[in-house]
N, C-alpha and C. Protein backbone atom coordinates (compact mmCIF):
# COMPACT_ATOMS: atom_id res chain seq x y z
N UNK A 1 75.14 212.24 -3.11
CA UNK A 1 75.84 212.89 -2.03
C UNK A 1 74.97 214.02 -1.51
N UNK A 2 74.63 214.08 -0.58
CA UNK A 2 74.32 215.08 0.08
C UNK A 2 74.68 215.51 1.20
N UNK A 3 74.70 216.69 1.87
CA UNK A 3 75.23 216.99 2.80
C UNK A 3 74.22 218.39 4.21
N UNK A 4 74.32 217.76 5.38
CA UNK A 4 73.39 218.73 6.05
C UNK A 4 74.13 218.90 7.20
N UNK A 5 73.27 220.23 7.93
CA UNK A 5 74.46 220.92 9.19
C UNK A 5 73.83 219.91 10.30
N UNK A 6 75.21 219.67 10.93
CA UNK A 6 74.79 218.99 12.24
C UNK A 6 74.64 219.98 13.34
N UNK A 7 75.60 221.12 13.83
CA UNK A 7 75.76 222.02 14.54
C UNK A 7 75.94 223.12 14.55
N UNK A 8 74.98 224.14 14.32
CA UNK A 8 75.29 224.98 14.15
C UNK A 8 76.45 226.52 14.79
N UNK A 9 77.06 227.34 13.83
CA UNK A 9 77.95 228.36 14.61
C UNK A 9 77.37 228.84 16.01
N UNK A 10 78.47 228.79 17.34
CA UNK A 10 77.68 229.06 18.43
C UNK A 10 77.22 230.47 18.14
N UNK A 11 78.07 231.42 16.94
CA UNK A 11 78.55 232.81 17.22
C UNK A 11 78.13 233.26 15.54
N UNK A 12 78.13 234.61 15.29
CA UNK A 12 77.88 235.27 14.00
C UNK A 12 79.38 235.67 14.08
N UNK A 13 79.90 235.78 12.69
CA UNK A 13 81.22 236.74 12.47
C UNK A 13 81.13 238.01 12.81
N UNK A 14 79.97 238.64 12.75
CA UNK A 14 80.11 239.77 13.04
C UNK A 14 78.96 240.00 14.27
N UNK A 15 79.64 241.15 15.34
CA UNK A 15 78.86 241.29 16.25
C UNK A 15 77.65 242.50 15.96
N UNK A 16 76.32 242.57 16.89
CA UNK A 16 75.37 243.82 16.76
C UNK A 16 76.11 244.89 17.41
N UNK A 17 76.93 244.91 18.00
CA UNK A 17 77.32 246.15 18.07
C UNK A 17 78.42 246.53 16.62
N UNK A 18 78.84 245.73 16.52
CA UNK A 18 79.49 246.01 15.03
C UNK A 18 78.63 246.63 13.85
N UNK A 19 77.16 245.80 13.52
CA UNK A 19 76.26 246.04 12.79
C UNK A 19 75.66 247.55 13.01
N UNK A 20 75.42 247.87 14.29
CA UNK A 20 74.81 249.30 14.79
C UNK A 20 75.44 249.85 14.17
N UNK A 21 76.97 249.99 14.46
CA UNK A 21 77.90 251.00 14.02
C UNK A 21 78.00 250.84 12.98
N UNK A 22 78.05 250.27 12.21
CA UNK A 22 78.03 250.05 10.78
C UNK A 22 76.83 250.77 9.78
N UNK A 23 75.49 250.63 10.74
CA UNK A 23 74.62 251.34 9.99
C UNK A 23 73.89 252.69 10.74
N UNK A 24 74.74 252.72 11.58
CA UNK A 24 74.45 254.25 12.43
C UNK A 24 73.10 254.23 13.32
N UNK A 25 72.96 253.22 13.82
CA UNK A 25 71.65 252.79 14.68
C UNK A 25 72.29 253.26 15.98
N UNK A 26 71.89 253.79 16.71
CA UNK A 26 71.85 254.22 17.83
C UNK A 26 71.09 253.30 19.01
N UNK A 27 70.40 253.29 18.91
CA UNK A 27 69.21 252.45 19.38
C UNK A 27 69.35 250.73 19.58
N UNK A 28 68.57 249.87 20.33
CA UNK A 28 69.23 248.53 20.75
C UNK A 28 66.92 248.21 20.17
N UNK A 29 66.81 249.00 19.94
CA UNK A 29 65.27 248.65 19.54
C UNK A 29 64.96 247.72 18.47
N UNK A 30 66.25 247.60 17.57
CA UNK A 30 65.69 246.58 16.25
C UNK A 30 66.89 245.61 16.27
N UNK A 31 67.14 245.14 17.61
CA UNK A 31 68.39 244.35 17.91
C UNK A 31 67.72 243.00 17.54
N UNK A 32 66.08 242.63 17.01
CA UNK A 32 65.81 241.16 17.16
C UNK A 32 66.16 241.25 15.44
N UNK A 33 65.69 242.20 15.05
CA UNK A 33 65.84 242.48 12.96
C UNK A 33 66.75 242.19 13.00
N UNK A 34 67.89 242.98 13.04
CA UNK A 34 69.47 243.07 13.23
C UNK A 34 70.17 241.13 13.52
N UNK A 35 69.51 240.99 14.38
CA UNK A 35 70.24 239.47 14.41
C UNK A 35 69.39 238.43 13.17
N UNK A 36 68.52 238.88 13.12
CA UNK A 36 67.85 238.07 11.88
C UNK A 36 68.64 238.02 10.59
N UNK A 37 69.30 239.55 9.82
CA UNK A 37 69.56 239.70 9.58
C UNK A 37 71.22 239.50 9.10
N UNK A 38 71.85 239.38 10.02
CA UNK A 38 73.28 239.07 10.41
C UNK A 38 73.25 237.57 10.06
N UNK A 39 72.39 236.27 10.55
CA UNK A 39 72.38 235.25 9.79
C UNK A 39 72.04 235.12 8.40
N UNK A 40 71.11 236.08 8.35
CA UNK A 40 70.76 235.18 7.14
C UNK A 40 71.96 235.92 5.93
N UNK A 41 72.66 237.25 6.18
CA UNK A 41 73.40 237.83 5.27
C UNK A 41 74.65 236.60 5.23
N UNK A 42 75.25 235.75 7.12
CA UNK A 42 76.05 234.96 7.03
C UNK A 42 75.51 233.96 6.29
N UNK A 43 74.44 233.05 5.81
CA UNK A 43 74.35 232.08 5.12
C UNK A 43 74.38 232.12 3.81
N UNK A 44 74.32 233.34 3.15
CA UNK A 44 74.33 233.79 1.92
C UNK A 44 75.90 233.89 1.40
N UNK A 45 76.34 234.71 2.35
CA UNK A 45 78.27 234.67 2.35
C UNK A 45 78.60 233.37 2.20
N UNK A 46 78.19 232.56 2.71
CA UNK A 46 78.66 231.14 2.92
C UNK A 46 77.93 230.09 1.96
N UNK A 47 76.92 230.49 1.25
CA UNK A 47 76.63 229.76 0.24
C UNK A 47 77.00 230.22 -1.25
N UNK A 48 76.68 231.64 -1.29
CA UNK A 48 77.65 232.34 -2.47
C UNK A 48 79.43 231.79 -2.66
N UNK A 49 79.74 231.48 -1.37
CA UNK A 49 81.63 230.80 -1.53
C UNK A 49 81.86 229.67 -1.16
N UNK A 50 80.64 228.76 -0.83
CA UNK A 50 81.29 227.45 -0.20
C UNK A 50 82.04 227.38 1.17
N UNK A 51 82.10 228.40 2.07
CA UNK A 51 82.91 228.24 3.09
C UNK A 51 81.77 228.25 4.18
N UNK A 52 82.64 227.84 5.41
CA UNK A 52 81.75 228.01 6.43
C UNK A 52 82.32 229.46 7.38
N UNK A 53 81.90 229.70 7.46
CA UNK A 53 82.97 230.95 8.46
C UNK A 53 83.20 230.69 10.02
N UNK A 54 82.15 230.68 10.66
CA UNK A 54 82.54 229.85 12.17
C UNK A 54 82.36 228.59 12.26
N UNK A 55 83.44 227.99 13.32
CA UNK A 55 83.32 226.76 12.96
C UNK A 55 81.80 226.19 13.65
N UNK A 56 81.72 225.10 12.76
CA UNK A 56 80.32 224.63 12.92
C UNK A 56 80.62 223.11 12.52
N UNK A 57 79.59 221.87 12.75
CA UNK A 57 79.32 220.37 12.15
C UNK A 57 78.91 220.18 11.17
N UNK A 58 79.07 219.55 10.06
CA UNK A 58 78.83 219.26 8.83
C UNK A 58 78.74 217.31 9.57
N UNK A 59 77.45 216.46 8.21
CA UNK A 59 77.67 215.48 7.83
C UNK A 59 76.95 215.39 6.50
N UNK A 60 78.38 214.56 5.93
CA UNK A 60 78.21 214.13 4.48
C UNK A 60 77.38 213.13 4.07
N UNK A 61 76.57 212.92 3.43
CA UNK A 61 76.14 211.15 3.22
C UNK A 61 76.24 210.92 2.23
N UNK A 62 77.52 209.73 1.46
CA UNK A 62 77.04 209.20 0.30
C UNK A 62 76.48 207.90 0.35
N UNK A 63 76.05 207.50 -0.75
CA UNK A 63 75.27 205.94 -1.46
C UNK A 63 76.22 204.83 -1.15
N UNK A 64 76.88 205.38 -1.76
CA UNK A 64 78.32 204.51 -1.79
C UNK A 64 79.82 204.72 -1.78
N UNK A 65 80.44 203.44 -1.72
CA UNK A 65 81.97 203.53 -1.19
C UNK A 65 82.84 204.32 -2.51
N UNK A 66 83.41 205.24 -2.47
CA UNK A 66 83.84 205.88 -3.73
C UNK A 66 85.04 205.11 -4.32
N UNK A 67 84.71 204.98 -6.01
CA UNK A 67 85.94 203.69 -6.46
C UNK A 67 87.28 204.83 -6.07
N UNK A 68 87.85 205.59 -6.67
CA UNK A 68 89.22 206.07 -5.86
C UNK A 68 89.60 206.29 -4.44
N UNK A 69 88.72 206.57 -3.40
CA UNK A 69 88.86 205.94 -2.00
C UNK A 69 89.18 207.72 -1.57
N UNK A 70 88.60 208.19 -2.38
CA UNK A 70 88.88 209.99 -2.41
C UNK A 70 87.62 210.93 -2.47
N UNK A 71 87.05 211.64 -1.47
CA UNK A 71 85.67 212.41 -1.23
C UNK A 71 86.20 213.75 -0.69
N UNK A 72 85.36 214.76 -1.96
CA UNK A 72 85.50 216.20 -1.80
C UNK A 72 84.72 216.64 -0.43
N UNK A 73 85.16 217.03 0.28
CA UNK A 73 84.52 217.74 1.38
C UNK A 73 84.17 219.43 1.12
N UNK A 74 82.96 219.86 0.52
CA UNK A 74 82.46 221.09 -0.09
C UNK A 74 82.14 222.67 0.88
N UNK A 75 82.14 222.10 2.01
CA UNK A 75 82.50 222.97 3.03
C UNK A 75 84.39 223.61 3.15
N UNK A 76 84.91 225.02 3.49
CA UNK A 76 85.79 225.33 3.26
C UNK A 76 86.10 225.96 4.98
N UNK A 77 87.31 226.14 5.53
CA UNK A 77 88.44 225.15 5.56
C UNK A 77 87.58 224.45 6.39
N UNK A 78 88.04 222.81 6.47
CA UNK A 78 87.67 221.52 7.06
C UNK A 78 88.99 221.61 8.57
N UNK A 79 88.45 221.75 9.51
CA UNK A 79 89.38 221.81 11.04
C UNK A 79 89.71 220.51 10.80
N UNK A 80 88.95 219.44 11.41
CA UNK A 80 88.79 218.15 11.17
C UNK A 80 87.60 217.12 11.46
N UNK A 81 88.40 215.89 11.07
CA UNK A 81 87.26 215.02 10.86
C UNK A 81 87.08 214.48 12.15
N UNK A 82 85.19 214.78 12.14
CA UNK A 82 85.12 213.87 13.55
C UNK A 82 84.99 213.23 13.77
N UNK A 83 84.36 212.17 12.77
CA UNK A 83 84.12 210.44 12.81
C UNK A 83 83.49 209.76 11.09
N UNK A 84 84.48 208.93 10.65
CA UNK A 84 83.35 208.66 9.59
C UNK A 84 83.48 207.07 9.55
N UNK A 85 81.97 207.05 9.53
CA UNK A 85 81.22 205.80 9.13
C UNK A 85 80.97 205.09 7.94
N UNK A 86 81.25 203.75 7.41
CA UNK A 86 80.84 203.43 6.76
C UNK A 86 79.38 202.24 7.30
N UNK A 87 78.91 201.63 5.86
CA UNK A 87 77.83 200.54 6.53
C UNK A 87 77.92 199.25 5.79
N UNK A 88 77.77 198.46 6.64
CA UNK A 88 77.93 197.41 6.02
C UNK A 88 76.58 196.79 5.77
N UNK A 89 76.44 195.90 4.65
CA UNK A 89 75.42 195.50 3.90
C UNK A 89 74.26 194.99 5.28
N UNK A 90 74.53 194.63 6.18
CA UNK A 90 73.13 194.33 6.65
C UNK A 90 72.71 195.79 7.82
N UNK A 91 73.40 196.93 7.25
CA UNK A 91 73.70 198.03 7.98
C UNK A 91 73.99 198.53 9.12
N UNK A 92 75.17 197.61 9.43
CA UNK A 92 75.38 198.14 10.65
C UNK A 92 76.52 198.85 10.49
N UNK A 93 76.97 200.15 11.16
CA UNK A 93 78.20 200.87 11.04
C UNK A 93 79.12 200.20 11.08
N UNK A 94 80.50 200.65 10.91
CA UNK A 94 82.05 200.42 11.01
C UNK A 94 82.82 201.64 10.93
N UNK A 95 82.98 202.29 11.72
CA UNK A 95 83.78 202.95 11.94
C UNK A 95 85.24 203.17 11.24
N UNK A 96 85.56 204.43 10.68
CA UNK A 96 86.60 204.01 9.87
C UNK A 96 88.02 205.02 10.57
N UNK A 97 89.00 204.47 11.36
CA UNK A 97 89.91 204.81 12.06
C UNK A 97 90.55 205.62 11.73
N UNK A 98 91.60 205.92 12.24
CA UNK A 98 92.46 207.46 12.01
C UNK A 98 93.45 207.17 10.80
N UNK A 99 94.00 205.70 11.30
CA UNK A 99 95.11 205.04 10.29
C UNK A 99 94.64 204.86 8.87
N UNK A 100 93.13 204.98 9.03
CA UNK A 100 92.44 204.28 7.35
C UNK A 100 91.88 205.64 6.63
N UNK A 101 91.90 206.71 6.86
CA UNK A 101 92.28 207.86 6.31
C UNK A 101 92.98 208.82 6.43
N UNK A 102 92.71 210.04 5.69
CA UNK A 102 93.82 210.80 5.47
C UNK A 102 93.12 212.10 5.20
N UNK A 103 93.09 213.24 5.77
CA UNK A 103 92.64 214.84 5.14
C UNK A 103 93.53 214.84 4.27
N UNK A 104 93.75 215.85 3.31
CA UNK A 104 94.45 216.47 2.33
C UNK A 104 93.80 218.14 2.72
N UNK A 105 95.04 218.70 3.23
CA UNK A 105 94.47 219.99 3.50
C UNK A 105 95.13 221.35 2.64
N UNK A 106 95.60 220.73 1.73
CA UNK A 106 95.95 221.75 0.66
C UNK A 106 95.56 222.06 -0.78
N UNK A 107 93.89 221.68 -0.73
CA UNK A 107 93.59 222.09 -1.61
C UNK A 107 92.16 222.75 -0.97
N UNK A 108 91.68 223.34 -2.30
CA UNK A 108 89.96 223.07 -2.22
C UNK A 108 89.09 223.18 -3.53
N UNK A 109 88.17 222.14 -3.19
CA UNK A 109 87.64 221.17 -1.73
C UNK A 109 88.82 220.50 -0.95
N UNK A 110 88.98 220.15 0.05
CA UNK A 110 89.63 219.50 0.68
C UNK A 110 89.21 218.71 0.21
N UNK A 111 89.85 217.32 0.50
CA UNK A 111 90.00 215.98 0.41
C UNK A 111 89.97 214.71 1.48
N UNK A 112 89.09 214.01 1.96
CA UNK A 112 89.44 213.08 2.63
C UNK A 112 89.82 211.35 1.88
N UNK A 113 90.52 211.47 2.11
CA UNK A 113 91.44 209.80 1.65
C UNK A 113 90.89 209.05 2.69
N UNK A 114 90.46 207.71 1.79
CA UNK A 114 90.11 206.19 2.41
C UNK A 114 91.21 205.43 2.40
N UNK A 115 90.78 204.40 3.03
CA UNK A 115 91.78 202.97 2.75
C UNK A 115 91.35 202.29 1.48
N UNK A 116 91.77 202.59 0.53
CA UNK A 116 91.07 201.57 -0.41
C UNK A 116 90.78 199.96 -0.14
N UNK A 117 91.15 199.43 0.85
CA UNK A 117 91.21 197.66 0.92
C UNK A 117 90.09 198.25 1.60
N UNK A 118 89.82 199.26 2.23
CA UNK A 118 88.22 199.13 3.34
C UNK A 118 87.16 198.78 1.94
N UNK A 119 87.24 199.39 1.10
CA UNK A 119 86.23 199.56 0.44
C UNK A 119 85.94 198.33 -0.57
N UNK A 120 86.79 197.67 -0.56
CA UNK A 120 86.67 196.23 -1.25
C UNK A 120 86.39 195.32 0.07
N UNK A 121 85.89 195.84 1.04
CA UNK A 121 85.26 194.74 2.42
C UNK A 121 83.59 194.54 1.96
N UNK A 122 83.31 195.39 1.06
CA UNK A 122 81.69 195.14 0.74
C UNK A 122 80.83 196.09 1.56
N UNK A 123 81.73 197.23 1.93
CA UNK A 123 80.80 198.63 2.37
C UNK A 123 80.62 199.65 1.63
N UNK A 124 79.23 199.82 1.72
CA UNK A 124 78.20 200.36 1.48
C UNK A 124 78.26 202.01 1.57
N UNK A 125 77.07 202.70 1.97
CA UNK A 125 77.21 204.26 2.33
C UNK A 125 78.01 204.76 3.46
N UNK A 126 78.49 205.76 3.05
CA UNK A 126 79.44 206.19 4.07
C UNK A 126 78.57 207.54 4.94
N UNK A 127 79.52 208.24 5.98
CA UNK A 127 78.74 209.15 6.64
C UNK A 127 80.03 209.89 7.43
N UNK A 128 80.22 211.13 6.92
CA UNK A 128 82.07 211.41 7.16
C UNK A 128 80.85 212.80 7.89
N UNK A 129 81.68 212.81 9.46
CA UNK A 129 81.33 213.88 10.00
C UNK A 129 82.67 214.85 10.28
N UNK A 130 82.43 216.06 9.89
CA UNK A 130 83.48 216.90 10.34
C UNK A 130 83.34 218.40 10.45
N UNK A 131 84.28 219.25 11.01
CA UNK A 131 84.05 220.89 11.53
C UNK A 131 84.42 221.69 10.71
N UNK A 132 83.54 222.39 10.19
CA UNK A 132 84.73 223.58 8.99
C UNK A 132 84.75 224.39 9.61
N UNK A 133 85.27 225.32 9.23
CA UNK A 133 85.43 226.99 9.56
C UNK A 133 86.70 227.93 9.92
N UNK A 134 86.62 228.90 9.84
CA UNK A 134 88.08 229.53 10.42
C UNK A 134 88.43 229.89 11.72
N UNK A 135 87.33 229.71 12.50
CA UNK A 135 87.55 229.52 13.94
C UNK A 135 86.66 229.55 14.77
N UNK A 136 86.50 229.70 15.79
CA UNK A 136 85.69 230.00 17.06
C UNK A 136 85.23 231.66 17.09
N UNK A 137 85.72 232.31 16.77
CA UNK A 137 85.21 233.58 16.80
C UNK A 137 85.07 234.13 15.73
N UNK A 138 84.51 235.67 15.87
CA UNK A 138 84.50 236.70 14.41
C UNK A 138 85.83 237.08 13.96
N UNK A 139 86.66 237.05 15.37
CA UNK A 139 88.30 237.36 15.03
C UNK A 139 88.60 236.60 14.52
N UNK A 140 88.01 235.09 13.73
CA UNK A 140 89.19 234.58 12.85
C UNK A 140 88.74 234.34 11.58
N UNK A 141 87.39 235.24 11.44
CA UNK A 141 86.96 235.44 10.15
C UNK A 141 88.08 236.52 9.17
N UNK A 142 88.14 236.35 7.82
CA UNK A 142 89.10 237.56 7.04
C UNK A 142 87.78 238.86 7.24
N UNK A 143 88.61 239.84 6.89
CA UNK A 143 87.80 240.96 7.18
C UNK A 143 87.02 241.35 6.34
N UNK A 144 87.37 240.82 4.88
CA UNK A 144 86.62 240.81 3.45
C UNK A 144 85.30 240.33 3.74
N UNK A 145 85.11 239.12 4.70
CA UNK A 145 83.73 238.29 4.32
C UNK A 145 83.02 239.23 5.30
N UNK A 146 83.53 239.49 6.66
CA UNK A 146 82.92 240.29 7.81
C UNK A 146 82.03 241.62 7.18
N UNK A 147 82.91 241.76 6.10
CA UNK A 147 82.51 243.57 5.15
C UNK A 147 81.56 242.91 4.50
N UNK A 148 81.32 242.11 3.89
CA UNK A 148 80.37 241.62 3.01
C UNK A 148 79.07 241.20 3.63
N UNK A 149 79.34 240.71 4.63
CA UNK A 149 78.40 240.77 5.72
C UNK A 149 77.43 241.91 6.35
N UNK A 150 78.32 242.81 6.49
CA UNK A 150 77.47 243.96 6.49
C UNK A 150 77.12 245.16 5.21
N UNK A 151 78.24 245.27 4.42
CA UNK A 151 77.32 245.34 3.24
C UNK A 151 75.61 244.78 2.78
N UNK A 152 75.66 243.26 3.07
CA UNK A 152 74.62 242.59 2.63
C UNK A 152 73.82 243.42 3.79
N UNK A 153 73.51 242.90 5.08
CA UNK A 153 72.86 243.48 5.90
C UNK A 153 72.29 244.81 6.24
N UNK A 154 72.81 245.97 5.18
CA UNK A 154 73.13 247.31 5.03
C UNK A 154 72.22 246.88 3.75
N UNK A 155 71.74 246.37 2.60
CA UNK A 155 71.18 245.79 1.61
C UNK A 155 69.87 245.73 2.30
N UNK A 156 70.01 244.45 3.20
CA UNK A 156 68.97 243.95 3.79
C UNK A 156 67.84 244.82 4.30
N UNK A 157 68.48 245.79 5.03
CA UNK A 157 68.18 246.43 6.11
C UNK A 157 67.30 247.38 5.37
N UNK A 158 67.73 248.45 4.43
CA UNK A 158 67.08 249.54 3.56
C UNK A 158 66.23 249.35 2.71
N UNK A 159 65.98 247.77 1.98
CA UNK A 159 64.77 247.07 1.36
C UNK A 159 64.15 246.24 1.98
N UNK A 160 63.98 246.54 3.47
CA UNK A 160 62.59 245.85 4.09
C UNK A 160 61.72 245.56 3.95
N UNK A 161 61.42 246.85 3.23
CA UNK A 161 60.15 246.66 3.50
C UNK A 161 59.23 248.22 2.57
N UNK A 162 60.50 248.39 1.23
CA UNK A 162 60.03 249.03 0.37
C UNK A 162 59.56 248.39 -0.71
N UNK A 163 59.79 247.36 -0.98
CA UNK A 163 58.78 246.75 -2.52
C UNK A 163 58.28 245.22 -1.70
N UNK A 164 56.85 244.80 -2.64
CA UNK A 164 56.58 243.79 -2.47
C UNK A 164 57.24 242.63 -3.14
N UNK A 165 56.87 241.10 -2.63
CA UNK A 165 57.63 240.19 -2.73
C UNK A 165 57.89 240.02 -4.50
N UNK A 166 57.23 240.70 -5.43
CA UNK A 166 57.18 239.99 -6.58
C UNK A 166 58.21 241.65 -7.49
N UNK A 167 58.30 242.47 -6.40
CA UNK A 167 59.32 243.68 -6.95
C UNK A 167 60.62 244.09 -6.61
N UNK A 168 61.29 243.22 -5.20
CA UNK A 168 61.91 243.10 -4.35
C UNK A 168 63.12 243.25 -5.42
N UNK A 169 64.64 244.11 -5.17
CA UNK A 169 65.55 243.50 -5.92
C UNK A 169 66.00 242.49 -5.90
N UNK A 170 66.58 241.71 -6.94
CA UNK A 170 66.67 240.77 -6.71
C UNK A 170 68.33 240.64 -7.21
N UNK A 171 69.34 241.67 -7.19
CA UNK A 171 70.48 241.72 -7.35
C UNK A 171 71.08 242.09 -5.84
N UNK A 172 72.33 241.46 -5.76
CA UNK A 172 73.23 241.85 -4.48
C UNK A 172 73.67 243.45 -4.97
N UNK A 173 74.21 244.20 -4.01
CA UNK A 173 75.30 245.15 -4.57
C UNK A 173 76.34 244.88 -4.60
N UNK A 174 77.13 246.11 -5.75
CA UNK A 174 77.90 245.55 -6.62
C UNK A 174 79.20 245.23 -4.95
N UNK A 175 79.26 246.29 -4.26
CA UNK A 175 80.77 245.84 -3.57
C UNK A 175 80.47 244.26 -2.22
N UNK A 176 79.07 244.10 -2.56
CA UNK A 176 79.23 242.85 -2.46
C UNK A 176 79.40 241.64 -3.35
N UNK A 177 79.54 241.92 -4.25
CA UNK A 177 79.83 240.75 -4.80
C UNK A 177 81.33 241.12 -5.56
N UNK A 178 82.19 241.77 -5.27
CA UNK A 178 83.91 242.11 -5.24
C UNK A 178 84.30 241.68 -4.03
N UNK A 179 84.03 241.66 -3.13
CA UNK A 179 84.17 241.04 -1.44
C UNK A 179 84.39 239.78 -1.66
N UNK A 180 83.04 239.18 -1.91
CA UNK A 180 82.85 237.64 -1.99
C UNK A 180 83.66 237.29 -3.24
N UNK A 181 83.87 237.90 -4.22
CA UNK A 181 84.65 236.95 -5.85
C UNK A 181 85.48 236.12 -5.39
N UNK A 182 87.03 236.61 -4.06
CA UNK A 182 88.15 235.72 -4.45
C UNK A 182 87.80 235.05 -3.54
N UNK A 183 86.81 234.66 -3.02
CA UNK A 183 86.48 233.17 -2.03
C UNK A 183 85.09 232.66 -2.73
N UNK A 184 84.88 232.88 -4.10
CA UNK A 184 84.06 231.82 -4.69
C UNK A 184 84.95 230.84 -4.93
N UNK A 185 84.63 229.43 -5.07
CA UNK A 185 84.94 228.43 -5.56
C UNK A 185 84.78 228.49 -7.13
N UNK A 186 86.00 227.98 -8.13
CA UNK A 186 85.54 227.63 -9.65
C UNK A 186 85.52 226.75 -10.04
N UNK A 187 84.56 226.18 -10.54
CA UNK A 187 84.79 224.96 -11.29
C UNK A 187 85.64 224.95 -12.54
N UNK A 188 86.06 224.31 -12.73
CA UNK A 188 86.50 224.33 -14.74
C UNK A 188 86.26 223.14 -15.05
């Protein structure tokens, strides 16, 4: 199973004027740092918890047809699904309809449900495309991840470019990682 972004967020959760104010920049002079920054603190938020924060495209690819007819979708919350494919042995797609699955949107991972009779047709890898996130804007991010965001970036920002690559810290701070705890994912 693997999984890669099809589309990325049009938008950051948090805006540079948010970030300025946040770190008392006055100035629009290190507005290209500042956005550098703002992603890469969002991809970290979002890989430290499994979620996506704006919505964005995900596609999944597995090998094969799963025997319970049931695939974790590892991105958090899943809007919906936008098309999933299966293949059939001389590989050509088949499309798998609205009626022949099912989200499950009360857990996480979410859940997408198959038809199980699809999967006894003799198909092959599947390819489930769909949108996670909590919305279209920074307004529908929680305010916890937005803080963590600039926390990190507030991190980012003050070890620029004081140690070299092999002295660099290599710990988050601590009230970032109390931010991010209750939107890690646990395994047991």
């Amino acid at each position: 199973m693997t999984m890669h972004l099809v589309t990325p967020p049009a938008v950051e959760p948090v805006t540079l004027a948010q970030t300025r104010a946040f770190l008392k920049i006055s100035t629009e002079s290190e507005d290209t740092l500042l956005e550098q920054l703002l992603r890469t603190a969002r991809e970290v938020v979002e890989s430290q918890t499994g979620l996506a924060l704006i919505s964005q495209t995900w596609r999944l690819h597995l090998d094969r047809w799963p025997r319970s007819g049931r695939i974790a979708l590892f991105r958090y919350p899943v809007q919906e699904i936008v098309e999933a494919r299966a293949y059939a042995p001389d590989g050509a797609p088949v499309v798998i309809g609205l009626g022949e699955r099912h989200l499950h949107e009360g857990s996480r991972p979410q859940r997408l449900y198959l038809n199980r009779r699809l999967g006894s047709a003799a198909l092959g890898g599947l390819e489930i495309d769909f949108v996670a996130g909590f919305g279209e804007t920074g307004a529908d991010v929680p305010d916890a991840l937005k803080h963590a965001i600039l926390t990190l970036v507030a991190h980012f920002y003050e070890f620029r470019g004081a140690f070299d690559g092999e002295a660099q810290p290599v710990s988050f701070p601590p009230a970032f990682d109390r931010l991010v705890e209750i939107w890690r994912r646990v395994s047991l």
